[in-house]
C-alpha atoms as a PDB file:
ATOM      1  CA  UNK A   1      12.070 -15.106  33.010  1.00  0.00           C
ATOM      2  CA  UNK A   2       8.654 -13.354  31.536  1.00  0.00           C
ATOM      3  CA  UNK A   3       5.055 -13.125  32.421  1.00  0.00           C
ATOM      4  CA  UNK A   4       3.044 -12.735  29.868  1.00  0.00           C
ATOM      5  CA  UNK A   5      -0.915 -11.405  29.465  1.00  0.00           C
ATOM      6  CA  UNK A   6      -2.734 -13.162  27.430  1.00  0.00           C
ATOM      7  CA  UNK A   7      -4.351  -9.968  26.004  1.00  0.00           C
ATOM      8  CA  UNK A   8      -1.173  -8.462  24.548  1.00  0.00           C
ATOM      9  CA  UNK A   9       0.076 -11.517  23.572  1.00  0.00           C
ATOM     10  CA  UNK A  10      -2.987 -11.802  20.799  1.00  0.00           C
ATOM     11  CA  UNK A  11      -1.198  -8.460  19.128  1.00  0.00           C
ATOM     12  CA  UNK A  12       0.620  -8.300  16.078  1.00  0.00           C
ATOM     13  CA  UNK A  13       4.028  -6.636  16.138  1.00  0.00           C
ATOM     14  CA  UNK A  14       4.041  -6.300  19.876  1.00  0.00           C
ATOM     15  CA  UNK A  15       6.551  -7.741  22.406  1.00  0.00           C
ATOM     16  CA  UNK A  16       6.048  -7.726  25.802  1.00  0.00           C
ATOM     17  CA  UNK A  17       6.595  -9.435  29.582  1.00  0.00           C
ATOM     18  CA  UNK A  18       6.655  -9.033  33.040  1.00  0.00           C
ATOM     19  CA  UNK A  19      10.098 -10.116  34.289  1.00  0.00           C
ATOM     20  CA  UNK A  20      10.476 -12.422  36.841  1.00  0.00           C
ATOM     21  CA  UNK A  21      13.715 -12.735  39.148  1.00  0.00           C
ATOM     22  CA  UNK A  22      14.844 -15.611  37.628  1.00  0.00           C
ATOM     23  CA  UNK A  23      17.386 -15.934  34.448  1.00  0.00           C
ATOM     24  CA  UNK A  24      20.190 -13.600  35.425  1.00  0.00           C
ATOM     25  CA  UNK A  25      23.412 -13.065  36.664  1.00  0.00           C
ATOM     26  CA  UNK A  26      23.033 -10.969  40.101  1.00  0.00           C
ATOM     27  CA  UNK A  27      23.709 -12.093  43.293  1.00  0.00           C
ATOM     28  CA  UNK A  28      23.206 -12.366  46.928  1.00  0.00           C
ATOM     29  CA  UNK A  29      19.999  -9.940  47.980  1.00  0.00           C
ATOM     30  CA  UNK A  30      19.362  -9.012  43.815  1.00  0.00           C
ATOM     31  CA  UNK A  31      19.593 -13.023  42.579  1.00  0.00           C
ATOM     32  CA  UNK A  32      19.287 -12.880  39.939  1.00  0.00           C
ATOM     33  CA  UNK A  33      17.665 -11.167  36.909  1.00  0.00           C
ATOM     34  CA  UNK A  34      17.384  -7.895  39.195  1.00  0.00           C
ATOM     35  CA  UNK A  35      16.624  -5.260  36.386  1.00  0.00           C
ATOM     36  CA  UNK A  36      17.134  -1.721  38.789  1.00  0.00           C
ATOM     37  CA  UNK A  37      20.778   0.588  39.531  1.00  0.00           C
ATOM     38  CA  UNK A  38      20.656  -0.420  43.357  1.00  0.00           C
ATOM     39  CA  UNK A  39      23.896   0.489  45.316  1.00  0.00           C
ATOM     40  CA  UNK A  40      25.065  -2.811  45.724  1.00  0.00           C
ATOM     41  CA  UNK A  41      24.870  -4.113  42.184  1.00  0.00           C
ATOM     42  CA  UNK A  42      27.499  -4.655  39.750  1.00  0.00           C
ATOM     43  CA  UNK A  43      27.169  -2.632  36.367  1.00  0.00           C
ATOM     44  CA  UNK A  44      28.432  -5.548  33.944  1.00  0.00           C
ATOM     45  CA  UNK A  45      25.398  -7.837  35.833  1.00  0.00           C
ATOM     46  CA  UNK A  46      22.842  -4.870  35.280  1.00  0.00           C
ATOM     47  CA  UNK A  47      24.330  -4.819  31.495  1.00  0.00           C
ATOM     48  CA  UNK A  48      23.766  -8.568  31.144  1.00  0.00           C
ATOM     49  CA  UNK A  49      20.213  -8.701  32.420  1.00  0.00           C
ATOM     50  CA  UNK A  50      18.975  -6.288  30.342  1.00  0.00           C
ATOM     51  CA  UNK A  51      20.616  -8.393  27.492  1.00  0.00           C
ATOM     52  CA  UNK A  52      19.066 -11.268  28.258  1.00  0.00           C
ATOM     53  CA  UNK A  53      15.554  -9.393  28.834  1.00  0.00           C
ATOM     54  CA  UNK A  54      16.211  -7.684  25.267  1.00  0.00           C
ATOM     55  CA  UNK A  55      16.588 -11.250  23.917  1.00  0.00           C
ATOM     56  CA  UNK A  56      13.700 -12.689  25.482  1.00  0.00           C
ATOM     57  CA  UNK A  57      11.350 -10.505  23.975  1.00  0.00           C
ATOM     58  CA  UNK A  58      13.261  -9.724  20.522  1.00  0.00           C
ATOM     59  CA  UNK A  59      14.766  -6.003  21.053  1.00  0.00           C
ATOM     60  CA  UNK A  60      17.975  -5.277  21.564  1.00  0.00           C
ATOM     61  CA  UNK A  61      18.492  -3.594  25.432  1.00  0.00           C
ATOM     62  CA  UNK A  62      20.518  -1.038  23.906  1.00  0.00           C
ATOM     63  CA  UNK A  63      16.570  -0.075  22.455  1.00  0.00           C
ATOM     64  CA  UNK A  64      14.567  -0.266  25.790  1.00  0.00           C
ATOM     65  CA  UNK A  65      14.029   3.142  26.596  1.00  0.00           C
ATOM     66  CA  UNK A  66      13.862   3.837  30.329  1.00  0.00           C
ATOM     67  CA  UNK A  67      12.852   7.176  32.556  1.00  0.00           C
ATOM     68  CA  UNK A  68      14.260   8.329  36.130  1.00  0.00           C
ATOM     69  CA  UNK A  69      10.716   6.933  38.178  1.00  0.00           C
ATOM     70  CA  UNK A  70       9.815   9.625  40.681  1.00  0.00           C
ATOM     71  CA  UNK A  71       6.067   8.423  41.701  1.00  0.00           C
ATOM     72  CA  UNK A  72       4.436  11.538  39.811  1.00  0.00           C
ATOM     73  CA  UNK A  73       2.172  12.067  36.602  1.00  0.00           C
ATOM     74  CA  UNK A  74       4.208  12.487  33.858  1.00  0.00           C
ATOM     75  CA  UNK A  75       4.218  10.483  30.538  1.00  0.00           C
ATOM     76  CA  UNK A  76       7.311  11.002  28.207  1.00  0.00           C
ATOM     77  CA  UNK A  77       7.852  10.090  24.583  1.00  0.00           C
ATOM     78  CA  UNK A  78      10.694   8.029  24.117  1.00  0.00           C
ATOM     79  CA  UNK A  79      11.374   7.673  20.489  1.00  0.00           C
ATOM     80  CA  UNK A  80      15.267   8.571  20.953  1.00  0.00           C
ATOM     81  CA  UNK A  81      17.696   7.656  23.454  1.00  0.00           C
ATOM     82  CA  UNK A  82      17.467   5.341  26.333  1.00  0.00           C
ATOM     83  CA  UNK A  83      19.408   2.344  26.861  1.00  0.00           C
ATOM     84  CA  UNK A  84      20.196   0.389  29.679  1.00  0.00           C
ATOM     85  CA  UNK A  85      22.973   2.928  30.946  1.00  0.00           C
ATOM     86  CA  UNK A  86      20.712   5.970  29.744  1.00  0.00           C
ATOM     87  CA  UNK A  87      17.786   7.835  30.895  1.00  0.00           C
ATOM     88  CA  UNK A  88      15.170   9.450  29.021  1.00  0.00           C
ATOM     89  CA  UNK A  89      14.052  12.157  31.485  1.00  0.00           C
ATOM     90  CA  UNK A  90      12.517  12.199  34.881  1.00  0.00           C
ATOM     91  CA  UNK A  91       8.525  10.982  34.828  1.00  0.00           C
ATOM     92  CA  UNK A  92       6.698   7.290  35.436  1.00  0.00           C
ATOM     93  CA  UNK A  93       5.277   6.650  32.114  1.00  0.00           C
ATOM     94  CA  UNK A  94       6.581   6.500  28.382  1.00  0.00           C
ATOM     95  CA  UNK A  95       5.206   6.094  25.196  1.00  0.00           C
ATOM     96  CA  UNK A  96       6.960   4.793  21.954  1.00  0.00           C
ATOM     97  CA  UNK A  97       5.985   4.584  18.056  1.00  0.00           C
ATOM     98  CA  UNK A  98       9.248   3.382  16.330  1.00  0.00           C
ATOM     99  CA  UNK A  99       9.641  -0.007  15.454  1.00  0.00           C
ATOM    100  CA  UNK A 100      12.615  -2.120  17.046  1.00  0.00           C
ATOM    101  CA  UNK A 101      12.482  -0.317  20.672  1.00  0.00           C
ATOM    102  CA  UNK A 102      10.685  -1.052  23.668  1.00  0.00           C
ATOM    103  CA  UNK A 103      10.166   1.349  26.774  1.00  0.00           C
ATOM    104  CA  UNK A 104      10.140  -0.603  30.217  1.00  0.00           C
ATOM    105  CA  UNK A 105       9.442   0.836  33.981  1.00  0.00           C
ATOM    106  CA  UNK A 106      11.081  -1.106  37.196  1.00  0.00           C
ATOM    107  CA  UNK A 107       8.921  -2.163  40.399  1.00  0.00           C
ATOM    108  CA  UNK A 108       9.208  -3.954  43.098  1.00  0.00           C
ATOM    109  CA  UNK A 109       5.771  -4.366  44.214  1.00  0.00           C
ATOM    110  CA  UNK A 110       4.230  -1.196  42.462  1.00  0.00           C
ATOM    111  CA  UNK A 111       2.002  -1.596  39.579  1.00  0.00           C
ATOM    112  CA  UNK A 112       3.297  -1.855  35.972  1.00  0.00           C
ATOM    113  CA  UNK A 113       1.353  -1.154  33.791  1.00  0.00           C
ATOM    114  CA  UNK A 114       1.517  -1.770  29.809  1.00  0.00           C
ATOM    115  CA  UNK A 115      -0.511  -0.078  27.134  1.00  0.00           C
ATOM    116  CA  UNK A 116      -0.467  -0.710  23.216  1.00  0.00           C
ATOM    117  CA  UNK A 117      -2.923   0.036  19.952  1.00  0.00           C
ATOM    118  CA  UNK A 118      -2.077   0.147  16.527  1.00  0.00           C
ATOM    119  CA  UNK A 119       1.958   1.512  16.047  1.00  0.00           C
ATOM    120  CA  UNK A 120       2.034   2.713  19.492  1.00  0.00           C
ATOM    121  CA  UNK A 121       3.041   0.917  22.978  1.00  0.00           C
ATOM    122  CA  UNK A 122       3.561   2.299  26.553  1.00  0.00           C
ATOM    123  CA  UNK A 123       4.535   1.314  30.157  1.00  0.00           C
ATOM    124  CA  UNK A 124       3.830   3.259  33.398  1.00  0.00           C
ATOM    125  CA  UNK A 125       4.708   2.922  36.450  1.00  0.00           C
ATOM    126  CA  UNK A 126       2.277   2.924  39.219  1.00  0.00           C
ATOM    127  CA  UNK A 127       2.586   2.979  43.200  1.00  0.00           C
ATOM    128  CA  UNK A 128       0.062   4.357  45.407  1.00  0.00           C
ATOM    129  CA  UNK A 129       1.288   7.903  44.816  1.00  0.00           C
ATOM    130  CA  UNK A 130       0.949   7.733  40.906  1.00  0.00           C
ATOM    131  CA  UNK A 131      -2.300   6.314  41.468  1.00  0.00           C
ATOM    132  CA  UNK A 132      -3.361   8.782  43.456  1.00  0.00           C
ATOM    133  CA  UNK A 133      -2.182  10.751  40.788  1.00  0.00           C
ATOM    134  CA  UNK A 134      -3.911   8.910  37.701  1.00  0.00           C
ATOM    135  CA  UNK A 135      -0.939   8.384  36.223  1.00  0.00           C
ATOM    136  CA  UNK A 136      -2.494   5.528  34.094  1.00  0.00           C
ATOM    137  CA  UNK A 137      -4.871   8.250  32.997  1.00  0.00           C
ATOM    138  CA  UNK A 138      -2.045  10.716  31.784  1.00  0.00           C
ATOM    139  CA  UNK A 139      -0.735   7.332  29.960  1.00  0.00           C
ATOM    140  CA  UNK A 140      -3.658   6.492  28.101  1.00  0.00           C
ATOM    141  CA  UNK A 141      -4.265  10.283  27.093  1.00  0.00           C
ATOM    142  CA  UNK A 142      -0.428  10.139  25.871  1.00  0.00           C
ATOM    143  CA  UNK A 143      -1.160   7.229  23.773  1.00  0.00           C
ATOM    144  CA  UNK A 144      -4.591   8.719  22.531  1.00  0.00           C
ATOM    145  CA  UNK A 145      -2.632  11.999  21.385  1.00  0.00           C
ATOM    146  CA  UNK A 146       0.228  10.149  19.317  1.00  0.00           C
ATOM    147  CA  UNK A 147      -1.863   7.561  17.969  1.00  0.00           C
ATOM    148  CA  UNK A 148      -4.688   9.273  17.132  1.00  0.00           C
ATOM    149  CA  UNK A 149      -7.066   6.675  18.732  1.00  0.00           C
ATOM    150  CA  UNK A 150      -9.823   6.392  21.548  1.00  0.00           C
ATOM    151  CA  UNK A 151      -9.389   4.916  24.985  1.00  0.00           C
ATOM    152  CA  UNK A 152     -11.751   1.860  23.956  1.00  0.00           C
ATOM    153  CA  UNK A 153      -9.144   1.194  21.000  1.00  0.00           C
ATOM    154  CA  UNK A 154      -6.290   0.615  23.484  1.00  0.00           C
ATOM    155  CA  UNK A 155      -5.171  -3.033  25.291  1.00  0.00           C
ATOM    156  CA  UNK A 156      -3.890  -3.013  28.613  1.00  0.00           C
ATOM    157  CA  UNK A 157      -2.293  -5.279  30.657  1.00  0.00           C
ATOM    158  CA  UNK A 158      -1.763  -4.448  34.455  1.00  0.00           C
ATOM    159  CA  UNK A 159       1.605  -6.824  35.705  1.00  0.00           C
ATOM    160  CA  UNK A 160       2.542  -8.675  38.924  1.00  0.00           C
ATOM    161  CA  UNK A 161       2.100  -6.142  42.014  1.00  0.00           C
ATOM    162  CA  UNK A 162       1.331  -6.514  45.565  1.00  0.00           C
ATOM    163  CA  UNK A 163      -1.932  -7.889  46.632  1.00  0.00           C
ATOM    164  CA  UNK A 164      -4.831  -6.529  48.922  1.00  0.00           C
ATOM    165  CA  UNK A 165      -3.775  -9.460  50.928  1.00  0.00           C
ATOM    166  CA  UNK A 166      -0.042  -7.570  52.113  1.00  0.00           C
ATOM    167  CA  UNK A 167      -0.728  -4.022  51.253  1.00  0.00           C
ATOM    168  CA  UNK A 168      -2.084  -2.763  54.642  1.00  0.00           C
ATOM    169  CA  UNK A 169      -2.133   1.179  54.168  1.00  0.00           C
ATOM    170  CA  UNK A 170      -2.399   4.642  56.126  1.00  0.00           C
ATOM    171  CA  UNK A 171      -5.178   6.351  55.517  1.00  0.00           C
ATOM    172  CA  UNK A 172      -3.536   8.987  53.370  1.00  0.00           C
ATOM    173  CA  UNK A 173      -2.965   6.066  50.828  1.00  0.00           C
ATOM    174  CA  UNK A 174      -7.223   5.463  50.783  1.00  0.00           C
ATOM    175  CA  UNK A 175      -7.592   9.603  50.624  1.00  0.00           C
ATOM    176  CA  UNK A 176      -5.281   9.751  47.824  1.00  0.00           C
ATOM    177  CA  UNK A 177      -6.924   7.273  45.855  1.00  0.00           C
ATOM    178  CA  UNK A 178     -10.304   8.015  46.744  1.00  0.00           C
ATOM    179  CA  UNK A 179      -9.821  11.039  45.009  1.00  0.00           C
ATOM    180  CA  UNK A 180     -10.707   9.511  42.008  1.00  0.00           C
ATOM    181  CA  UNK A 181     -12.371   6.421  42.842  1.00  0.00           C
ATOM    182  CA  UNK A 182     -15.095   5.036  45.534  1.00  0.00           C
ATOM    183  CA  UNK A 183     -12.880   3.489  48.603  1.00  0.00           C
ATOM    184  CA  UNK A 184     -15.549   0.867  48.792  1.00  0.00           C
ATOM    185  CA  UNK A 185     -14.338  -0.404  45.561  1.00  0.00           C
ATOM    186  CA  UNK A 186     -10.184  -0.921  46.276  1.00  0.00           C
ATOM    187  CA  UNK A 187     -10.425  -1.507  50.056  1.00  0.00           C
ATOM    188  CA  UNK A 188     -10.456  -4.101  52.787  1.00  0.00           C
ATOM    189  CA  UNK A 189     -11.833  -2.994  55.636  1.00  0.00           C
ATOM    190  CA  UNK A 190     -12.307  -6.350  56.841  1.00  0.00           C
ATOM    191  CA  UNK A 191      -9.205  -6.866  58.723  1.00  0.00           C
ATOM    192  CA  UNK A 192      -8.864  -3.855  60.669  1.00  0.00           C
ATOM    193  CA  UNK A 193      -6.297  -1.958  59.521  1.00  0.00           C
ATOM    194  CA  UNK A 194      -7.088  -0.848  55.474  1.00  0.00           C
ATOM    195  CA  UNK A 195      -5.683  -3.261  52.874  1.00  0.00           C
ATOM    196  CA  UNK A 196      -5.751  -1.171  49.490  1.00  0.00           C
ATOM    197  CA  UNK A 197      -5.965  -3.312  46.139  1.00  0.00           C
ATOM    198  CA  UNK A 198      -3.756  -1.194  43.562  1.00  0.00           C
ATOM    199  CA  UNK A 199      -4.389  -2.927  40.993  1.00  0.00           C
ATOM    200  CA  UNK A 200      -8.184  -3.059  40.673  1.00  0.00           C
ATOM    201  CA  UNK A 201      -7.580   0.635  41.553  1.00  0.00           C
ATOM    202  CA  UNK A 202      -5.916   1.097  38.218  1.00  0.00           C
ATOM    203  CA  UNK A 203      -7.839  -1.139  36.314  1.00  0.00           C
ATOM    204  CA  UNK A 204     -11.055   0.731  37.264  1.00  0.00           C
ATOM    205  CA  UNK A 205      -8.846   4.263  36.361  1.00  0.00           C
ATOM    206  CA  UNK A 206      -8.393   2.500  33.044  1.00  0.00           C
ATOM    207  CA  UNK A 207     -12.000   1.690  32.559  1.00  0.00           C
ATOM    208  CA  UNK A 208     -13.479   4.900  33.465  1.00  0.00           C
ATOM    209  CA  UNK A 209     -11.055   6.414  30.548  1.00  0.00           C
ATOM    210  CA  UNK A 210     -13.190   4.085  28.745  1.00  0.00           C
ATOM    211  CA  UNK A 211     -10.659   1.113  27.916  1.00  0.00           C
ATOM    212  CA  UNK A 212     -12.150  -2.232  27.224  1.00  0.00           C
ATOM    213  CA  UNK A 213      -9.754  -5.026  27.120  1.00  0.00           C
ATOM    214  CA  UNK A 214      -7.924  -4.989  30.381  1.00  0.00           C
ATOM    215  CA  UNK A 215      -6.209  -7.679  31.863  1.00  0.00           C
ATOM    216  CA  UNK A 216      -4.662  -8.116  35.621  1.00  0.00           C
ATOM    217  CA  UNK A 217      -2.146 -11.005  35.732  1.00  0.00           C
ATOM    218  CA  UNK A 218      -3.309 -11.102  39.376  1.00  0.00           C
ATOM    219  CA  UNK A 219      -0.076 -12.265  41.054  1.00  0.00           C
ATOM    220  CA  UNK A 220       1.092 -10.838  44.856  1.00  0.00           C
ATOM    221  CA  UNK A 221       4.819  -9.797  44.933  1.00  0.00           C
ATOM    222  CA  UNK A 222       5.141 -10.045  48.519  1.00  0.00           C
ATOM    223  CA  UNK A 223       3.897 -13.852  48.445  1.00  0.00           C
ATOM    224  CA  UNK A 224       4.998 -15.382  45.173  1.00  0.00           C
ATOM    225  CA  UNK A 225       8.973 -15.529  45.824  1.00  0.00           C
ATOM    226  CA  UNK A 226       9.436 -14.994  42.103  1.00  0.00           C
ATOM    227  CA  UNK A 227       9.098 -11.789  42.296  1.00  0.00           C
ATOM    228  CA  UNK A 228      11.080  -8.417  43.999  1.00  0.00           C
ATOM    229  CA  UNK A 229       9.397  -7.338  46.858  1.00  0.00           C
ATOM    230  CA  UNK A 230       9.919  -4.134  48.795  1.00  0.00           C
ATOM    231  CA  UNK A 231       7.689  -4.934  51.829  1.00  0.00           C
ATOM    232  CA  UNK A 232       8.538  -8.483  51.652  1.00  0.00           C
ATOM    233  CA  UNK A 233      12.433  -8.590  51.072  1.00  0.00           C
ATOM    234  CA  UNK A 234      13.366  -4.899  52.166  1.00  0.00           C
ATOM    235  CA  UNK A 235      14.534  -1.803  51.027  1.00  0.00           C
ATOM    236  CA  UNK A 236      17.773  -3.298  48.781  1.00  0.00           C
ATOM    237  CA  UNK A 237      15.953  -5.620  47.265  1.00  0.00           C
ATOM    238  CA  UNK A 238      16.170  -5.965  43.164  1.00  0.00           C
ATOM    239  CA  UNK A 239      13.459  -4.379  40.730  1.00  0.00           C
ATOM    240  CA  UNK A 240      11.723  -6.533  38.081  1.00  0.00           C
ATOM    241  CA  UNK A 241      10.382  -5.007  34.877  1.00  0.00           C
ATOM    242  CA  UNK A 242       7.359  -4.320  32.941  1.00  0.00           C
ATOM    243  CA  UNK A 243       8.571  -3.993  29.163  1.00  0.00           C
ATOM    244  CA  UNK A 244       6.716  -3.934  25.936  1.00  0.00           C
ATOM    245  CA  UNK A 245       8.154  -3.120  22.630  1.00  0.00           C
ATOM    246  CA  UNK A 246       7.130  -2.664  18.688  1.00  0.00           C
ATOM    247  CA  UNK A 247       8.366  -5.237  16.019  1.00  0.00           C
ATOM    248  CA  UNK A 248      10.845  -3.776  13.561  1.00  0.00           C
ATOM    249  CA  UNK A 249       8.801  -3.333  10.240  1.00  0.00           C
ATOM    250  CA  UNK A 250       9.848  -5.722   7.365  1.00  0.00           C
ATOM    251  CA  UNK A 251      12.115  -5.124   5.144  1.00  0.00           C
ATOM    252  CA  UNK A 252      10.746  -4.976   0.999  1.00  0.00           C
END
């Protein structure tokens, strides 16, 4: 059911995973731990996969704060609300500092992306058009501002995505990107067409911010089948998640 980097894993009072499909209760196209509201999914299965999700990784899914993904720059702060059945606001990133919640973004061959430092964890979610837009840029500046910390102080783990070897792009994907970043670096021009490599693209964002300790779990959506895959399985396929979460403080 999780993915785990080895990174985040090394951090005390913080939960995390990158879902895999397996370990739920959907069926047909979205077997079976699909994680996103898609048209042709049935609430109570939705409900239950979170559950088992919020077990996994020790918060309850009634705490994993979620946001209305819209492929922009925006970073929320998601100490309230949320819920499986309720939104935090519109934006691809969110930050949390209270003990016994999580925040989580859904993908299904974009880049998740997890960040956490002392009493402070976030997720963002990152296609090619929130790359182009640094999104994981806005994300570590959110956590910087509510912890109090520099980049080089936070841990980030980038999650399952799709690989340079699928992602064959328009050139408006390379522009976009290259706004920030040397093409040479994130594409293959090898193979004719170019094949764009999101998440070295967001792990060198990260590093120019100045992070550190970066990890890529380095797995392909379209080719490992445990994963959702938009290119691979179509447009109603499932969503997996990225979710990390704080450990409730101990009781004196």
């Amino acid at each position: 059911m999780l993915v785990c980097a080895e990174n985040l894993s090394r951090l005390d009072g913080i939960v995390h995973g990158f879902t895999t499909r397996e370990g739920g209760v959907s069926t047909g196209e979205l077997n079976s731990l699909n994680l996103g509201w898609r048209e042709h999914e049935e609430p109570a299965s939705l409900l239950e996969n979170w559950c088992r999700v919020g077990n996994a990784i020790g918060v309850g899914a009634e705490s994993i704060a979620m946001v209305d993904q819209v492929h922009g720059d925006v970073v929320v702060v998601a100490n309230e609300g949320g819920g499986v059945q309720s939104l935090v606001g519109r934006a691809d990133g969110l930050v949390c500092t209270v003990p016994g919640r999580a925040v989580a973004v859904r993908v299904a061959d974009c880049v998740p992306v997890l960040l956490a430092c002392r009493g402070v964890v976030a997720a963002v979610h990152a296609g090619w058009r929130g790359t182009a837009a640094a999104i994981v840029c806005r994300g570590v500046e959110a956590v910087c501002e509510v912890a109090g910390v520099a980049p080089h102080e936070i841990v980030a783990a980038i999650g399952p995505c799709i690989g340079s070897c699928c992602y064959e792009v328009g050139d408006e994907v390379v522009r976009g990107i290259g706004a920030h970043l040397d093409p040479s670096a994130f594409v293959d021009e090898t193979r004719g067409a170019p094949h764009v490599d999101l998440a070295l693209a967001n792990q060198l964002l990260l590093e120019k911010m100045g992070l550190e300790d970066v990890e890529k779990v380095g797995v392909c959506t379209r080719c490992d089948p445990r994963f959702f895959s938009h290119r691979g399985d179509g447009a109603r396929t499932g969503r997996f998640a990225g979710v990390i979460g704080l450990l409730e403080e101990p009781t004196l």
